[in-house]
N, C-alpha and C. Protein backbone atom coordinates (compact mmCIF):
# COMPACT_ATOMS: atom_id res chain seq x y z
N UNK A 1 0.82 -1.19 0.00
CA UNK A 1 0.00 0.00 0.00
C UNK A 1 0.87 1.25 0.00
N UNK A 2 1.73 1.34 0.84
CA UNK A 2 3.02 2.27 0.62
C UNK A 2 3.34 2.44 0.05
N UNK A 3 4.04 1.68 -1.38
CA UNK A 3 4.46 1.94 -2.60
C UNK A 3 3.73 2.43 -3.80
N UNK A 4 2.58 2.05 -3.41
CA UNK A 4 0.96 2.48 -4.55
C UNK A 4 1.07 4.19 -4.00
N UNK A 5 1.21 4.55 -2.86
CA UNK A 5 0.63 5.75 -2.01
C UNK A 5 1.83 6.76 -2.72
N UNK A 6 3.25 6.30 -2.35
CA UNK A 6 4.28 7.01 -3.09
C UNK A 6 4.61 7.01 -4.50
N UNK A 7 4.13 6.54 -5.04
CA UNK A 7 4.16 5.76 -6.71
C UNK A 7 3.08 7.39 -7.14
N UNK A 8 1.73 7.23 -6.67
CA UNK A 8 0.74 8.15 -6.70
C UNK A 8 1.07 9.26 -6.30
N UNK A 9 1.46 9.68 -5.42
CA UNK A 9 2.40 11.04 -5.37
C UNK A 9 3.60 11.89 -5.87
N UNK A 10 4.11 10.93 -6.26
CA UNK A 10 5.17 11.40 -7.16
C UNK A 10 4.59 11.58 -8.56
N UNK A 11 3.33 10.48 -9.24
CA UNK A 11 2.86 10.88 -10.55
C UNK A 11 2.25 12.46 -10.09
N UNK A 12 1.39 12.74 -9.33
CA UNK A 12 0.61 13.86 -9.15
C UNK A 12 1.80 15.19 -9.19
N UNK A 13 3.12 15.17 -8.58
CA UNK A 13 4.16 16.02 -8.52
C UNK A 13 4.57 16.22 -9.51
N UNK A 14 5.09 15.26 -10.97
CA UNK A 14 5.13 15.58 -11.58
C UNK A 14 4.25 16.30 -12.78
N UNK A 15 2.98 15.46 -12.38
CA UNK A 15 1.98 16.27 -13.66
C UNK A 15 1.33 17.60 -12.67
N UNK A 16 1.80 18.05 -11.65
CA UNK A 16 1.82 19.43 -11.34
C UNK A 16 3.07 21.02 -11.52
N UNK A 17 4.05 19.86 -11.60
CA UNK A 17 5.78 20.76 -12.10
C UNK A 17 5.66 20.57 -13.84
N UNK A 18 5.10 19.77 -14.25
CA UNK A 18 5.14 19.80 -15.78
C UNK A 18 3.68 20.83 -15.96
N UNK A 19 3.14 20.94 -15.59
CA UNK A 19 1.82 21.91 -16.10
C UNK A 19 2.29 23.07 -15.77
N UNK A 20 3.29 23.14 -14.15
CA UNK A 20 3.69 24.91 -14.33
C UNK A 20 4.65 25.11 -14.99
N UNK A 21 5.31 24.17 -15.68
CA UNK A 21 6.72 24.43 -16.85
C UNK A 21 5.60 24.67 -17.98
N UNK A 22 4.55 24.59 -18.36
CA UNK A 22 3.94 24.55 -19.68
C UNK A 22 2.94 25.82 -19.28
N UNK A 23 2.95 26.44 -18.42
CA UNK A 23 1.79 27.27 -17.71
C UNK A 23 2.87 28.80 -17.91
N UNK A 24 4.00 28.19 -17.90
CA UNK A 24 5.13 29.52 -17.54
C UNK A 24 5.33 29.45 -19.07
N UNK A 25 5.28 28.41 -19.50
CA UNK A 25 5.79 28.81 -21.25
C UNK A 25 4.52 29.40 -22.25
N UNK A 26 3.56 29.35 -21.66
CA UNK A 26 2.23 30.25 -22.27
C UNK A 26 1.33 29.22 -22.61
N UNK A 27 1.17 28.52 -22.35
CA UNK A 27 0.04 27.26 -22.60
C UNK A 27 -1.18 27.49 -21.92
N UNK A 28 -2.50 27.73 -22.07
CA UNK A 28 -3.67 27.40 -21.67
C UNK A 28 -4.37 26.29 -21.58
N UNK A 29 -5.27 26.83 -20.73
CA UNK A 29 -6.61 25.68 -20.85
C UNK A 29 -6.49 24.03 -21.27
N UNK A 30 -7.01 23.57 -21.40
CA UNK A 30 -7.03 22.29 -22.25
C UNK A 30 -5.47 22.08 -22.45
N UNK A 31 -5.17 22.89 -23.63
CA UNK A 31 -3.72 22.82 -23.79
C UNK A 31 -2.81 22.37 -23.00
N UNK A 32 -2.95 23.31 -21.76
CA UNK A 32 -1.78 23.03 -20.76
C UNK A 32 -1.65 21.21 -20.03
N UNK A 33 -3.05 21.36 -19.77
CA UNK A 33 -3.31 20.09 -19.42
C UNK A 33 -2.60 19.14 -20.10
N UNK A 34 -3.40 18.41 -21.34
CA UNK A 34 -2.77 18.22 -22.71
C UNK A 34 -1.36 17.42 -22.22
N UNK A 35 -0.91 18.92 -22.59
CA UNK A 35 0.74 18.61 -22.60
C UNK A 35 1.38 18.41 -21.56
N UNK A 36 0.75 18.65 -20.66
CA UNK A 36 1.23 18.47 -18.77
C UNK A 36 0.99 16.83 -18.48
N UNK A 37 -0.07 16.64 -19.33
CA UNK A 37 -0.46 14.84 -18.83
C UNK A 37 0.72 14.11 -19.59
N UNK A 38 1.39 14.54 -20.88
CA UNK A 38 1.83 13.96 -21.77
C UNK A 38 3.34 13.84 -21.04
N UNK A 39 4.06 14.91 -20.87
CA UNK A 39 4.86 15.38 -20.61
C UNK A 39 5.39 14.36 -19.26
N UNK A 40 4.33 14.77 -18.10
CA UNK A 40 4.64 13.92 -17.33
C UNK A 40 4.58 12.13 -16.74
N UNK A 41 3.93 11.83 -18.19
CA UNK A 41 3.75 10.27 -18.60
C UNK A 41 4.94 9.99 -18.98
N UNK A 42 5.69 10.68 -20.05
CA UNK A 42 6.78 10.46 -20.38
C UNK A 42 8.13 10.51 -19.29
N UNK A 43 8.08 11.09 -18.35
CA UNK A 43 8.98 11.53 -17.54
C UNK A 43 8.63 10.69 -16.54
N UNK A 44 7.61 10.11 -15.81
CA UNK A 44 7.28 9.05 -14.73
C UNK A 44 8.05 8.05 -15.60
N UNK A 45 7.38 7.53 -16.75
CA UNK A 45 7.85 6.61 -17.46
C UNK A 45 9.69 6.12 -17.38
N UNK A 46 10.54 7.14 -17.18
CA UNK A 46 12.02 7.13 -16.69
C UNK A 46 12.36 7.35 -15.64
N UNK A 47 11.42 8.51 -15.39
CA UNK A 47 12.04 8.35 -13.56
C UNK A 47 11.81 7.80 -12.37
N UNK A 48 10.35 7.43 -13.07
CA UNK A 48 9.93 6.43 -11.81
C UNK A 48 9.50 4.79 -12.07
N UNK A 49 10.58 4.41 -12.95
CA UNK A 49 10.36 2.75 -13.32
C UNK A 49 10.62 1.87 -12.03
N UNK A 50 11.44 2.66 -10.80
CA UNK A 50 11.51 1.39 -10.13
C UNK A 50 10.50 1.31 -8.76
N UNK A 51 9.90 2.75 -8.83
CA UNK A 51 8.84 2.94 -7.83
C UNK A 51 7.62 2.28 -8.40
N UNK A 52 7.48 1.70 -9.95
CA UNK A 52 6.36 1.84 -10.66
C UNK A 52 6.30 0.17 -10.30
N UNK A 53 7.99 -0.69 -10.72
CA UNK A 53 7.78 -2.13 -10.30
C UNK A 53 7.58 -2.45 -9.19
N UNK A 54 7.67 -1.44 -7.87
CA UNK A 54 7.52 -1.87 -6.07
C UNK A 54 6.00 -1.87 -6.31
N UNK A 55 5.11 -0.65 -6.72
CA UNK A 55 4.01 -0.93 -6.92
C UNK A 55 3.30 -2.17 -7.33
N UNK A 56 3.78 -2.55 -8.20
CA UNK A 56 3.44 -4.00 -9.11
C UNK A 56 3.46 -5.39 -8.55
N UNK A 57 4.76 -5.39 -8.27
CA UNK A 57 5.18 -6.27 -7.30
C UNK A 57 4.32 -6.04 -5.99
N UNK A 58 4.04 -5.08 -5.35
CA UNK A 58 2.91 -4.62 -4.11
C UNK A 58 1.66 -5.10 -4.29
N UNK A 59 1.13 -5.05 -5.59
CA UNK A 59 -0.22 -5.09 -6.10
C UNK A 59 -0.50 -6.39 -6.61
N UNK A 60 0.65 -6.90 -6.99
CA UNK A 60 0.57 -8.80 -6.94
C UNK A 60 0.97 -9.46 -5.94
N UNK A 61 1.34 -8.86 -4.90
CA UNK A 61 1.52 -10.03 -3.95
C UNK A 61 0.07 -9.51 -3.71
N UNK A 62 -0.79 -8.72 -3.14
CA UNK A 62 -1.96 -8.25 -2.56
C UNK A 62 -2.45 -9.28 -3.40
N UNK A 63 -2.54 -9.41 -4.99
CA UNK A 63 -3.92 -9.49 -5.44
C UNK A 63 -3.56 -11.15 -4.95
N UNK A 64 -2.43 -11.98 -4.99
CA UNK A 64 -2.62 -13.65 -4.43
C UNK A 64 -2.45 -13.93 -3.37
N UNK A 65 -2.30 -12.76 -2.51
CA UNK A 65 -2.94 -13.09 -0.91
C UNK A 65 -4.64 -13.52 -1.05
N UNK A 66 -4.76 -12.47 -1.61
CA UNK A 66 -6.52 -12.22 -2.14
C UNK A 66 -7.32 -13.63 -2.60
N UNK A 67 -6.47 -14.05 -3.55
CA UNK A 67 -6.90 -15.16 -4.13
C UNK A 67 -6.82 -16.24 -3.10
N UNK A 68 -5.45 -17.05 -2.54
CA UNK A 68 -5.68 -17.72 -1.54
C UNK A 68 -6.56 -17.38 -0.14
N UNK A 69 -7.45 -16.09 -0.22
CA UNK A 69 -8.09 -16.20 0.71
C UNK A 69 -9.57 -16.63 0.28
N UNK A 70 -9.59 -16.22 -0.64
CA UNK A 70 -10.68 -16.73 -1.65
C UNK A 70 -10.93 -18.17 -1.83
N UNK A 71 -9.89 -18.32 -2.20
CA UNK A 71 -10.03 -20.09 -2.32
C UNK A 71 -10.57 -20.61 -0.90
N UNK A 72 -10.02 -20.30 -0.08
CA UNK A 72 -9.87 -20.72 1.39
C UNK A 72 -11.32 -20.56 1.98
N UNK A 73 -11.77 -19.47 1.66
CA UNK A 73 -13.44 -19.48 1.66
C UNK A 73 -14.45 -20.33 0.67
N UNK A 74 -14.04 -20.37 -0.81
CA UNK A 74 -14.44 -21.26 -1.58
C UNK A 74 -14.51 -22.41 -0.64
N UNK A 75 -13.32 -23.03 -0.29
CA UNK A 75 -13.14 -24.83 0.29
C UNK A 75 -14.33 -25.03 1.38
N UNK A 76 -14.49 -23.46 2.28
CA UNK A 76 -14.88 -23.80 3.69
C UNK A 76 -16.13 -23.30 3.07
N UNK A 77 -17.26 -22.96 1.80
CA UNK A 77 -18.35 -23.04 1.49
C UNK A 77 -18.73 -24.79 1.10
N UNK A 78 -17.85 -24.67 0.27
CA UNK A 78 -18.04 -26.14 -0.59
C UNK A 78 -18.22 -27.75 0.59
N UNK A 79 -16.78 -27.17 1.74
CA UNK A 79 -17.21 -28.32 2.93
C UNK A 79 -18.45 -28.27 3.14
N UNK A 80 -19.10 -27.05 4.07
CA UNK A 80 -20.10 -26.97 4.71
C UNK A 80 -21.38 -27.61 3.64
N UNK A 81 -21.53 -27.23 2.18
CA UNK A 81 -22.43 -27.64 1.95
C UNK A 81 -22.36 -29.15 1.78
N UNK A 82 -21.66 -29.39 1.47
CA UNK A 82 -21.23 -31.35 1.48
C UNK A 82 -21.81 -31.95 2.55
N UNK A 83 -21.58 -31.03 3.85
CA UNK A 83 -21.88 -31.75 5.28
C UNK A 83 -23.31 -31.04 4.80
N UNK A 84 -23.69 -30.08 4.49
CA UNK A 84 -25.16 -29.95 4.58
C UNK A 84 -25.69 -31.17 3.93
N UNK A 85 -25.57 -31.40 2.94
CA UNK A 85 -26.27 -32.09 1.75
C UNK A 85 -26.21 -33.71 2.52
N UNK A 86 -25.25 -34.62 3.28
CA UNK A 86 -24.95 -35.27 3.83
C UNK A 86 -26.34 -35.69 5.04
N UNK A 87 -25.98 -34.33 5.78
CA UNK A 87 -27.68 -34.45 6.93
C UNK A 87 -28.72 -34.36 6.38
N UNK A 88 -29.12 -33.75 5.01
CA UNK A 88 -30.64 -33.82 4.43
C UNK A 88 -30.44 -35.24 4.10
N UNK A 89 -29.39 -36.03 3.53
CA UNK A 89 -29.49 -37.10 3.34
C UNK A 89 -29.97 -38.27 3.94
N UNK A 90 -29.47 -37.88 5.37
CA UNK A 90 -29.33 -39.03 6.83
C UNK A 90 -30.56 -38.40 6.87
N UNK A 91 -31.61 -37.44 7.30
CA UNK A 91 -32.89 -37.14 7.20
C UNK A 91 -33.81 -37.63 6.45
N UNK A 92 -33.27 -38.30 5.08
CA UNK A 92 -34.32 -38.11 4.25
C UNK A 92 -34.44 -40.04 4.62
N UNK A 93 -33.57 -40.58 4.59
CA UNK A 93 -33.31 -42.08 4.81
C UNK A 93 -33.87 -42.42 5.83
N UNK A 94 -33.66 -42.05 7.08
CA UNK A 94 -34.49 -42.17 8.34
C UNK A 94 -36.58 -41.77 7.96
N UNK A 95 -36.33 -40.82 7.70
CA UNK A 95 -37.57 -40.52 7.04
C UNK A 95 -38.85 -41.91 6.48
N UNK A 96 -37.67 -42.23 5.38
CA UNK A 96 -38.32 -43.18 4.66
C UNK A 96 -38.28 -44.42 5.49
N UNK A 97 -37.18 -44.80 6.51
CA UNK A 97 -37.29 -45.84 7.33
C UNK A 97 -38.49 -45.54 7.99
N UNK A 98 -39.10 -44.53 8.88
CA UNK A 98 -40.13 -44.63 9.77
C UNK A 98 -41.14 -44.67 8.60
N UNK A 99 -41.39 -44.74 7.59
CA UNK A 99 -42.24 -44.55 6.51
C UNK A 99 -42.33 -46.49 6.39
N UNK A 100 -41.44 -46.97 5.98
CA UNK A 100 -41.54 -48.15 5.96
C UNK A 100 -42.21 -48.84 6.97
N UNK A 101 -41.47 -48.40 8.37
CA UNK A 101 -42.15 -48.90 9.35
C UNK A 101 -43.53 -48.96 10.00
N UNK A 102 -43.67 -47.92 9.11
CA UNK A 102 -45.89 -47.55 9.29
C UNK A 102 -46.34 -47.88 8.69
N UNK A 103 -45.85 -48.41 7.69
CA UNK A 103 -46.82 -48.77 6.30
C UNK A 103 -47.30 -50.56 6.92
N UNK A 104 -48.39 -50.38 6.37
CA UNK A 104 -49.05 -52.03 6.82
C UNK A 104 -48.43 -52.74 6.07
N UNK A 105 -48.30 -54.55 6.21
CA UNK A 105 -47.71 -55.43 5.16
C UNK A 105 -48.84 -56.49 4.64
């Protein structure tokens, strides 16, 4: 989360120092923007490649923590209903035993 948080702040720093380098060189509106987003895509893009892989690397270990917790809930749905399905079973058998047992011969 740290590295996403600083990764994100440093993009925002630069596409705020590149809009006032394009703001001081006479650029407007739209324009400035524009070239401020561009500008500082290009420049994250070199200066911040290794803050960009901590992110990545941050954001994939997260996302297969995620997943093995997922699974881990998957297993402990899938048990429970097994054991559910198991007692309607033993219910339904007993059932039909006292059913047998009332029925006249």
């Amino acid at each position: 989360m740290r590295s996403w948080l600083t990764y994100t702040a440093a993009r925002l720093a630069l596409f705020a120092g590149a809009f006032g380098v394009v703001y001081l060189f006479g650029a407007r509106s739209w324009i400035a923007l524009v070239l401020a987003w561009v500008i500082s895509g290009l420049a994250s893009y070199v200066l911040l490649s290794k803050w960009r892989d901590q992110m990545s690397a941050s954001v994939d270990q997260w996302s297969r923590k995620r997943q093995e917790q997922d699974k881990a809930v998957g297993d402990r749905l899938q048990g429970g209903a097994a054991r559910e399905d198991e007692i309607q079973d033993e219910i339904l058998r007993a059932q039909e035993a006292q059913e047998a047992e009332n029925t006249p011969k």
